[in-house]
Protein backbone atom coordinates (compact mmCIF):
# COMPACT_ATOMS: atom_id res chain seq x y z
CA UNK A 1 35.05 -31.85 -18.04
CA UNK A 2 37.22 -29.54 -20.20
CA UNK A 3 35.55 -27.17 -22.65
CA UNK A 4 37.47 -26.79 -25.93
CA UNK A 5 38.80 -23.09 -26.12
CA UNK A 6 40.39 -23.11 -29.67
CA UNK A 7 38.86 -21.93 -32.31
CA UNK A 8 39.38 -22.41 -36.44
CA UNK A 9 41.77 -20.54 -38.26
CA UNK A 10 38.87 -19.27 -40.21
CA UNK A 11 36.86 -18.37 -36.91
CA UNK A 12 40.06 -16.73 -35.86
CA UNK A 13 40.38 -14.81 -38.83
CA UNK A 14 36.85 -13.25 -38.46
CA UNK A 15 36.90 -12.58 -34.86
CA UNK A 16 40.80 -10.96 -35.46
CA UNK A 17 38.73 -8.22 -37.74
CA UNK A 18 37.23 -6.94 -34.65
CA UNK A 19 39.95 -6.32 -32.08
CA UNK A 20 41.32 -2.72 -31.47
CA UNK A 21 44.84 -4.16 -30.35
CA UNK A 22 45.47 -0.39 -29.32
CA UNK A 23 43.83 -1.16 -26.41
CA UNK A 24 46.24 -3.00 -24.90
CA UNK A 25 49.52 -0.57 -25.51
CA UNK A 26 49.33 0.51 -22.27
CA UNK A 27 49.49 -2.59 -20.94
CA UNK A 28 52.00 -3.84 -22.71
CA UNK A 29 54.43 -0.80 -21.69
CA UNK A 30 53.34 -1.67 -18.09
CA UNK A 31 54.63 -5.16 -18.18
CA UNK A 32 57.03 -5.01 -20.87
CA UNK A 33 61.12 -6.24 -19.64
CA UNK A 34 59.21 -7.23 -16.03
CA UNK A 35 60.20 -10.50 -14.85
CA UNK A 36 57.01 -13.33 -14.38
CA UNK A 37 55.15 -11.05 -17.19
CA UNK A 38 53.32 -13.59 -18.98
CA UNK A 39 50.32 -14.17 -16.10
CA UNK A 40 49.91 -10.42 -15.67
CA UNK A 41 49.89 -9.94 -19.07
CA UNK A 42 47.25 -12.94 -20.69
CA UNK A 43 45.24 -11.63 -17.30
CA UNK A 44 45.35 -8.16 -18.53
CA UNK A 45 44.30 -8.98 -21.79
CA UNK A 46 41.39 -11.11 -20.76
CA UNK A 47 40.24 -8.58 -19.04
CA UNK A 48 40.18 -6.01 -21.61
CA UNK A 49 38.53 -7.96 -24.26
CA UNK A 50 36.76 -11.11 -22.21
CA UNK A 51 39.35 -13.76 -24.22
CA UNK A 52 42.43 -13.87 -25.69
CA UNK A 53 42.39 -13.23 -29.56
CA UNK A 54 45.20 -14.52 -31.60
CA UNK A 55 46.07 -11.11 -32.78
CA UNK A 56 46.74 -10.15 -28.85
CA UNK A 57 49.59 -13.47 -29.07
CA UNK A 58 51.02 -12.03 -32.21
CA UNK A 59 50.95 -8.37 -30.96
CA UNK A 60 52.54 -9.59 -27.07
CA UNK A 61 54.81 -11.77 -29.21
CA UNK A 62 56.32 -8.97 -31.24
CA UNK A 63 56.60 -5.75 -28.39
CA UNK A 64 57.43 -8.42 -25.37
CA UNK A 65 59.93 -10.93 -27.26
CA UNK A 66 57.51 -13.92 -25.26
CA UNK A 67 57.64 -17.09 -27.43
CA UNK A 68 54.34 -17.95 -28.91
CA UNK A 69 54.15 -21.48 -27.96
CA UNK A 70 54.77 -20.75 -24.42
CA UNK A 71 51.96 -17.98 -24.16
CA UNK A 72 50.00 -20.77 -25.65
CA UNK A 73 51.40 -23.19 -23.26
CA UNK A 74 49.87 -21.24 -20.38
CA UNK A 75 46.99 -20.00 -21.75
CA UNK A 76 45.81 -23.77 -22.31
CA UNK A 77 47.07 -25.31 -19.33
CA UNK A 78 45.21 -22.72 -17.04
CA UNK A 79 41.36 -22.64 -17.13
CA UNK A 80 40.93 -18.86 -16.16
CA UNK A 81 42.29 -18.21 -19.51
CA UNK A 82 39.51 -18.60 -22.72
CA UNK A 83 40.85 -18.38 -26.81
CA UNK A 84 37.10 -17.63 -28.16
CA UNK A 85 34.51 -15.02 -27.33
CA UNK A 86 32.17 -15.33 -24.26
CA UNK A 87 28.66 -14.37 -23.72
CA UNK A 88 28.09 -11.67 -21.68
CA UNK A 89 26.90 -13.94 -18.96
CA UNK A 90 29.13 -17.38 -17.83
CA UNK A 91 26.86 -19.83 -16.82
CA UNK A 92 29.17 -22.82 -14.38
CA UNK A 93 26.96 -25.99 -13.73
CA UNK A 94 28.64 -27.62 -10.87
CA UNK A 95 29.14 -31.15 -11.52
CA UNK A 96 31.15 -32.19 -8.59
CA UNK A 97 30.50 -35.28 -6.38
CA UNK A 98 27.89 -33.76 -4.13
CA UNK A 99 25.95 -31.86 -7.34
CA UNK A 100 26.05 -34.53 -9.35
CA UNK A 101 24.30 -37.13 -6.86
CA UNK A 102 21.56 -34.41 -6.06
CA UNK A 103 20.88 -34.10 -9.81
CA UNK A 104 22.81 -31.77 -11.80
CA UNK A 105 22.59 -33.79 -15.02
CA UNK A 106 18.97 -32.69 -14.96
CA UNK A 107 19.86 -28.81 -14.40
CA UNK A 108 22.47 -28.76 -17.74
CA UNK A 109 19.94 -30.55 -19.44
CA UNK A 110 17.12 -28.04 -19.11
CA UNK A 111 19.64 -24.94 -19.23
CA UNK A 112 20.68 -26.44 -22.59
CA UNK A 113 17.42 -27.33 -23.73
CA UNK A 114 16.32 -23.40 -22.71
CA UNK A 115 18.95 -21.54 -24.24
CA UNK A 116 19.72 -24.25 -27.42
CA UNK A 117 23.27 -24.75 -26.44
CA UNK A 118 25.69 -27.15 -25.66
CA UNK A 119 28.42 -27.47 -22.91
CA UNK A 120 31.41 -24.59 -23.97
CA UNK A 121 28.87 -22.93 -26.24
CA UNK A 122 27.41 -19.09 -26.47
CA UNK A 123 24.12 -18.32 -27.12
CA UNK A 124 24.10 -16.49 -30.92
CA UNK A 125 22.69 -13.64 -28.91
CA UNK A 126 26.31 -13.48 -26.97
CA UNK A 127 24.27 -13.66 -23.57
CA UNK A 128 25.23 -16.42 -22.03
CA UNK A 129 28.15 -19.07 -22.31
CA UNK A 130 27.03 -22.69 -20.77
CA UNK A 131 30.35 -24.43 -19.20
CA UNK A 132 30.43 -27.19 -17.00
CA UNK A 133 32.38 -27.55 -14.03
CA UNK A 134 33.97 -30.27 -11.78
CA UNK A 135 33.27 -27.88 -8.71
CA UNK A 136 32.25 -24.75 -7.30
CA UNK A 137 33.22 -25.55 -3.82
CA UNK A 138 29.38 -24.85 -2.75
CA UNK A 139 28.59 -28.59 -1.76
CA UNK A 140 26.51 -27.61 1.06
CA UNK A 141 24.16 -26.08 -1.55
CA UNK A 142 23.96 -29.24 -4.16
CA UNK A 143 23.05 -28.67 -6.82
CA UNK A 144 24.56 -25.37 -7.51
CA UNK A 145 25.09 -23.39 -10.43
CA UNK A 146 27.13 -19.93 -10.43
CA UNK A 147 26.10 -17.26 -12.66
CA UNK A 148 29.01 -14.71 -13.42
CA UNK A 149 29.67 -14.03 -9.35
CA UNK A 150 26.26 -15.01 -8.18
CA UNK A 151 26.06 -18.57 -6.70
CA UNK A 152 22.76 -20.56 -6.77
CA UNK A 153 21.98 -23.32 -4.89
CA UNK A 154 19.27 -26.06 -3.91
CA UNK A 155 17.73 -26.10 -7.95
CA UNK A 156 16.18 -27.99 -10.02
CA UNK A 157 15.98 -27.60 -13.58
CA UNK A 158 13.01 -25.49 -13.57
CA UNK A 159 14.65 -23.32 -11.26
CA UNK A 160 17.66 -22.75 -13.22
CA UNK A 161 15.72 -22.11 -16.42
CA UNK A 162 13.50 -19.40 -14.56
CA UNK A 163 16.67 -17.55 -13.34
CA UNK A 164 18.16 -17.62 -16.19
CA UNK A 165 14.90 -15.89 -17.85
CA UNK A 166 14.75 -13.42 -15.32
CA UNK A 167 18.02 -12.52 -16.41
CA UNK A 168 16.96 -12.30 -19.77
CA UNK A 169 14.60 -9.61 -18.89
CA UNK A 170 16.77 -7.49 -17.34
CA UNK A 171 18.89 -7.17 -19.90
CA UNK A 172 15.86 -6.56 -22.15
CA UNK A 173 15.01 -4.11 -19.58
CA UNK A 174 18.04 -2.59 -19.88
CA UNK A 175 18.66 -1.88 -23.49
């Protein structure tokens, strides 16, 4: 299942307003005139500021002389690479073979229900982002879920809810 990653020219617009493209300068100058730049650099850029912003295109564009449409081209073929903001927390449901015939319809369906969003969405808190997946490659552990790097396995949808909350209060916890 593929999760749109483009947002609105409006949504763009107000996101854009909150990007320090400074940040990536250094980068740039690190890659810039390299050969096979384009990876390293949408990576790099990813990494500083969880997505992709538009701006970031423009900005590459202009200092690297890469063509738009084909940063655009491989930020949308790959799936590492995300064009909207992220919650703090990525939540994969596996939905492979194996998950799906040991009931992960049931686990997305209480996550969603818990945090009150839908498959690609972020929580208006910027927690947690809820995508779905076609496999985590954990099969042994149907049905699995993976929260940022932390795999979880043998749930049920209670079980993903209460991790989830426990979460929740550590980052309360935290603050």
């Amino acid at each position: 299942m593929r999760v749109q990653r483009l947002l609105t020219e409006t949504e763009n617009k107000k996101i854009a307003d909150n990007v320090d493209l400074k940040l990536i300068e250094p980068l740039i100058e690190k890659y810039k005139g390299k050969k096979g730049n384009l990876i390293p650099l949408l990576q790099g850029v990813q990494s500083i500021y969880g997505y992709i912003p538009r701006s970031a295109f423009e900005l590459l564009s202009a200092k690297t002389g890469l063509k738009l449409s084909d940063m655009y081209g491989v930020a949308t073929f790959y799936a590492q690479f995300r064009l909207s903001p992220v919650g703090k927390h990525i939540v994969k449901v596996c939905h492979g073979t194996a998950c799906h015939v040991q009931g992960a319809d049931a686990i997305s369906t209480a996550i969603k229900d818990a945090l009150g969003v839908s498959d690609g969405e972020t929580t208006p808190d910027k927690l947690f982002t809820l995508e779905t997946v076609a496999c985590l490659g954990c099969c042994s552990l149907a049905p699995v879920m993976m929260i940022d790097e932390e795999s979880y396995g043998k749930l049920t949808g209670s079980s993903a809810v209460k991790i989830i909350k426990e979460i929740k209060i550590k980052e309360k916890e935290n603050k």
